[in-house]
C-alpha atoms as a PDB file:
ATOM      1  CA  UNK A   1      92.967 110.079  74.326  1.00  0.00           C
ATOM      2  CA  UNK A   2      94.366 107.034  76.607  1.00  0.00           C
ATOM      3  CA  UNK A   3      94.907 108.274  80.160  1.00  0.00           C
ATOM      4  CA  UNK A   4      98.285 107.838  81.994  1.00  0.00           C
ATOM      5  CA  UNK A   5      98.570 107.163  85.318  1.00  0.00           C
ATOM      6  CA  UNK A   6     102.070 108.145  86.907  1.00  0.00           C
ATOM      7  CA  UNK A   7     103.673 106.580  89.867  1.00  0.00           C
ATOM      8  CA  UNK A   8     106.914 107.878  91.488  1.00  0.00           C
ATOM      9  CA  UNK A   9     107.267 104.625  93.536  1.00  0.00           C
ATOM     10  CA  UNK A  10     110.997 105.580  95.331  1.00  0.00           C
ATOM     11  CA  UNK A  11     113.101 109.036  95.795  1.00  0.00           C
ATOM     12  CA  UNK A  12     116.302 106.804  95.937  1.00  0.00           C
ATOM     13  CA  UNK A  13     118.120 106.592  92.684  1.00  0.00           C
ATOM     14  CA  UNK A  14     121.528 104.898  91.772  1.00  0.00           C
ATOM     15  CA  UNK A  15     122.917 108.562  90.298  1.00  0.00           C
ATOM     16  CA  UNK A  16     122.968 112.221  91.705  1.00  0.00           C
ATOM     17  CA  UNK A  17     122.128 113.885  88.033  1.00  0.00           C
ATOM     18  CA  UNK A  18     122.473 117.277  88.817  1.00  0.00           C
ATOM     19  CA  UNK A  19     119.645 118.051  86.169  1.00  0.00           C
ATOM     20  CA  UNK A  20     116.972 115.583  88.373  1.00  0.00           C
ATOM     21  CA  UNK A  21     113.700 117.143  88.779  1.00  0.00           C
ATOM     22  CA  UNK A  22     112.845 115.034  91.582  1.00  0.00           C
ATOM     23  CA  UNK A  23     116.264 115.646  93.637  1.00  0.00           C
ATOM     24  CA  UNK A  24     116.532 112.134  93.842  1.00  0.00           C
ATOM     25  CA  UNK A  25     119.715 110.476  95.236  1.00  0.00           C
ATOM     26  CA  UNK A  26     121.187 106.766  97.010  1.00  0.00           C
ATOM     27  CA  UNK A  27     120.507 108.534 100.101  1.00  0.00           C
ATOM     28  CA  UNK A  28     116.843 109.228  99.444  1.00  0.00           C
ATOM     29  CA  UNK A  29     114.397 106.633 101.114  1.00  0.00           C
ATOM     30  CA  UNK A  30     111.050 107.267 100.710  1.00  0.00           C
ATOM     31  CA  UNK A  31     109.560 104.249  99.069  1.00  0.00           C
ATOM     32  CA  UNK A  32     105.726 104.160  98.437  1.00  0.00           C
ATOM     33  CA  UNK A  33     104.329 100.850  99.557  1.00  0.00           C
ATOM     34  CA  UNK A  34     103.390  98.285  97.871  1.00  0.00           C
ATOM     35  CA  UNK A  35     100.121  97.419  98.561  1.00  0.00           C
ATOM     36  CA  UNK A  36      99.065 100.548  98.460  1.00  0.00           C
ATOM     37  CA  UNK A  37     100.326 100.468  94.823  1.00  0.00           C
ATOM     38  CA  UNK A  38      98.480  97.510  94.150  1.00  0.00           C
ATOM     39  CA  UNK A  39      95.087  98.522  95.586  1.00  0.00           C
ATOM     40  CA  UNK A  40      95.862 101.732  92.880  1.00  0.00           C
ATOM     41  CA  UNK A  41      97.160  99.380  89.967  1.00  0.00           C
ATOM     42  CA  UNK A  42      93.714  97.059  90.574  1.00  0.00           C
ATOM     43  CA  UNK A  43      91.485 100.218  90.675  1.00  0.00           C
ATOM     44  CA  UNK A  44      92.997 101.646  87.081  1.00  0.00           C
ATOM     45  CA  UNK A  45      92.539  97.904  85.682  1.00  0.00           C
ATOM     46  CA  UNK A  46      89.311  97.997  86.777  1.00  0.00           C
ATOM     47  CA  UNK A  47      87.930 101.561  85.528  1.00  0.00           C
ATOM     48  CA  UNK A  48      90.578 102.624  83.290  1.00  0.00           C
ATOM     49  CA  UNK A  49      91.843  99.386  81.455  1.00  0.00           C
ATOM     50  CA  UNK A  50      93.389 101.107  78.433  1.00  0.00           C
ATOM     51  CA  UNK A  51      95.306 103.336  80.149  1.00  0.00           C
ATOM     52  CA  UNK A  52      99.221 103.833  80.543  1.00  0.00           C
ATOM     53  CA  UNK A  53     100.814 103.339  83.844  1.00  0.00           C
ATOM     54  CA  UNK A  54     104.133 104.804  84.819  1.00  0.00           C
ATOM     55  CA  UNK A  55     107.003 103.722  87.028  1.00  0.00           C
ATOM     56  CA  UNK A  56     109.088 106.326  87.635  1.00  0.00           C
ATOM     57  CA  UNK A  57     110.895 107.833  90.898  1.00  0.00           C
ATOM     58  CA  UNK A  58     114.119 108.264  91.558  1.00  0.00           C
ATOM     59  CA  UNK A  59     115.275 105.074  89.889  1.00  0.00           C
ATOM     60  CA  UNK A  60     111.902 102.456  90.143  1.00  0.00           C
ATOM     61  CA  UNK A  61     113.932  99.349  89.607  1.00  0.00           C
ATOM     62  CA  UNK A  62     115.306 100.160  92.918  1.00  0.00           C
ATOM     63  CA  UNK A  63     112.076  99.788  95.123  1.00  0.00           C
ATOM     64  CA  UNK A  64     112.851  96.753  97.081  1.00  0.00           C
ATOM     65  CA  UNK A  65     109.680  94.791  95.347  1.00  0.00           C
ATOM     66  CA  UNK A  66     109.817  96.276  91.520  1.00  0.00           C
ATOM     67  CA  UNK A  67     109.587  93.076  90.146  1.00  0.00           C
ATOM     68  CA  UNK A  68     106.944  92.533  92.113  1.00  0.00           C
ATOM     69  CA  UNK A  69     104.527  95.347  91.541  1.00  0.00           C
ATOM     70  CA  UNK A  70     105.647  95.420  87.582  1.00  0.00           C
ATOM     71  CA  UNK A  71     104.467  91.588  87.390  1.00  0.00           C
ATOM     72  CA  UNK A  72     101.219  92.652  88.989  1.00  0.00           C
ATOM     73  CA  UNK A  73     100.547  94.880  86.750  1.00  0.00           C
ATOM     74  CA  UNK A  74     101.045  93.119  83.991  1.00  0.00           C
ATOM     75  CA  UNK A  75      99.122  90.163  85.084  1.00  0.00           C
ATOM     76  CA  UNK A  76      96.137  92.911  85.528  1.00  0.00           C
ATOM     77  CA  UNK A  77      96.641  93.139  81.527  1.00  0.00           C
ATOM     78  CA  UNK A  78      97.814  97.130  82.030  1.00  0.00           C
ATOM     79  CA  UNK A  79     100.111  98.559  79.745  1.00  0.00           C
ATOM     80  CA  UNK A  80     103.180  99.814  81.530  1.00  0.00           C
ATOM     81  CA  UNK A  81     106.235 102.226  80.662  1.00  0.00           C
ATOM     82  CA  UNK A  82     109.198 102.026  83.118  1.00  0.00           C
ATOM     83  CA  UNK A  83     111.250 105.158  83.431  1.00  0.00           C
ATOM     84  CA  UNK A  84     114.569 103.761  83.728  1.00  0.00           C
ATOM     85  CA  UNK A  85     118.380 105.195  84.155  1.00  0.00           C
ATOM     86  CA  UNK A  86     118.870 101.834  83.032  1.00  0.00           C
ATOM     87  CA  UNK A  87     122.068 101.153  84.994  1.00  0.00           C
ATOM     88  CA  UNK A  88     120.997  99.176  87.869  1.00  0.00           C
ATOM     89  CA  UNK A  89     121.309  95.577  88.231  1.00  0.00           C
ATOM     90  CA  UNK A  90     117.540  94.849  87.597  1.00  0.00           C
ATOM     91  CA  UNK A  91     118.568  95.006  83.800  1.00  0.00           C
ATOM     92  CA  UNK A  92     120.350  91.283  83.634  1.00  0.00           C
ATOM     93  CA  UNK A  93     120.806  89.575  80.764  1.00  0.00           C
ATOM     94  CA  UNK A  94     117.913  87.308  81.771  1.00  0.00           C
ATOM     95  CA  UNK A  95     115.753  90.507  82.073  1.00  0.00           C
ATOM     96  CA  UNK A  96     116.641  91.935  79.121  1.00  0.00           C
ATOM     97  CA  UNK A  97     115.778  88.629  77.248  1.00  0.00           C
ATOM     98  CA  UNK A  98     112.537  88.472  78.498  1.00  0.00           C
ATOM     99  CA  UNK A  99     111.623  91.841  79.037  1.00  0.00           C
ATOM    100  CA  UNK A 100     110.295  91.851  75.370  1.00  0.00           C
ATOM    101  CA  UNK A 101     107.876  88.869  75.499  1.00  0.00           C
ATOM    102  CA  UNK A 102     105.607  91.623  77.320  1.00  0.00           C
ATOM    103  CA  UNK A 103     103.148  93.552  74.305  1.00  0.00           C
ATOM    104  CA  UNK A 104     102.196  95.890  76.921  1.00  0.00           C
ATOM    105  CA  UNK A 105     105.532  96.944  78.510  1.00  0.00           C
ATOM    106  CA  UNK A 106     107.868  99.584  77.456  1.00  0.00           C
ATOM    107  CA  UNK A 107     111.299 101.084  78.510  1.00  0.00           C
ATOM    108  CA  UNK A 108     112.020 104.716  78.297  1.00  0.00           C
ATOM    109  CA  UNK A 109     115.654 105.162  79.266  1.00  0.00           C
ATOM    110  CA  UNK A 110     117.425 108.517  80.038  1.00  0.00           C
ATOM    111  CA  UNK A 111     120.240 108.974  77.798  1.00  0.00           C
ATOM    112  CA  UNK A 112     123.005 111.294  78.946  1.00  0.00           C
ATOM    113  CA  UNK A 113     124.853 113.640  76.557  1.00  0.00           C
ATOM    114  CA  UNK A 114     129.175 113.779  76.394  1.00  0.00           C
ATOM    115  CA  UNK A 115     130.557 116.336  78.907  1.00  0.00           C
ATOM    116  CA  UNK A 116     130.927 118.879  76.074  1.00  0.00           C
ATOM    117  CA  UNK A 117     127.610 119.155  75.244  1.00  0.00           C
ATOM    118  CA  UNK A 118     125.964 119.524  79.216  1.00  0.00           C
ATOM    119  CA  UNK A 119     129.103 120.000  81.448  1.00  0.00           C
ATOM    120  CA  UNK A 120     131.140 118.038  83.676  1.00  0.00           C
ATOM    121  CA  UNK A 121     129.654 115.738  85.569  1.00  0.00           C
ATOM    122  CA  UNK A 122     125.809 116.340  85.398  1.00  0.00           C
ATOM    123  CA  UNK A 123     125.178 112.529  85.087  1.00  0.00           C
ATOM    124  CA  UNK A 124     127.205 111.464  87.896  1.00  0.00           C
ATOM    125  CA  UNK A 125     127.364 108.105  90.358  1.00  0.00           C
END
């Protein structure tokens, strides 16, 4: 069984979901830092190399040094899944064209339902 190693790098997020476990929000700050994430992300490359890493928060693309941390981990030769609203500006056209050059990287994006199905406006900006 591969082992997965989550990571709620921000509580900001782009969107005020009413449904958010996390209670995240624009006006949420707390940001993990960054080397601290690295020292972790070098550890699991080290002693658990076949394991899954997540990025989650809030929205990760927003931590002021995603790209950053996401190209170290990569580098490190981790597999990594992004957990992704997918509505911020870190998903350019440039991005998305080179986003799937990466074997070990993956996108999971929440997808919202129509107002019918879960209510007026759950999955709000």
């Amino acid at each position: 069984m591969m082992e997965q190693f989550y990571f709620v790098i921000t509580e900001r997020c782009n969107l005020t979901c009413s449904h958010c476990i996390r209670d995240s929000s624009p006006y949420r700050d707390e940001t993990a830092e960054t080397g601290m994430i690295k020292n972790a992300l070098t550890q699991i490359a080290r002693s658990h190399p076949e394991s899954l890493v997540l990025l989650s928060g809030g929205e990760p693309t927003l931590h002021r040094r995603f790209r950053e941390l996401l190209d170290f981990g990569l580098q490190l030769g981790l597999s990594i899944t992004i957990n992704t609203n997918g509505v911020t500006s870190f998903f350019n056209e440039r991005t998305l064209k080179e986003l799937p050059r990466h074997a070990r990287l993956s996108v999971q994006v929440s997808l919202d339902g129509d107002e019918a199905m879960r209510g007026l406006l759950v999955f709000s900006a």
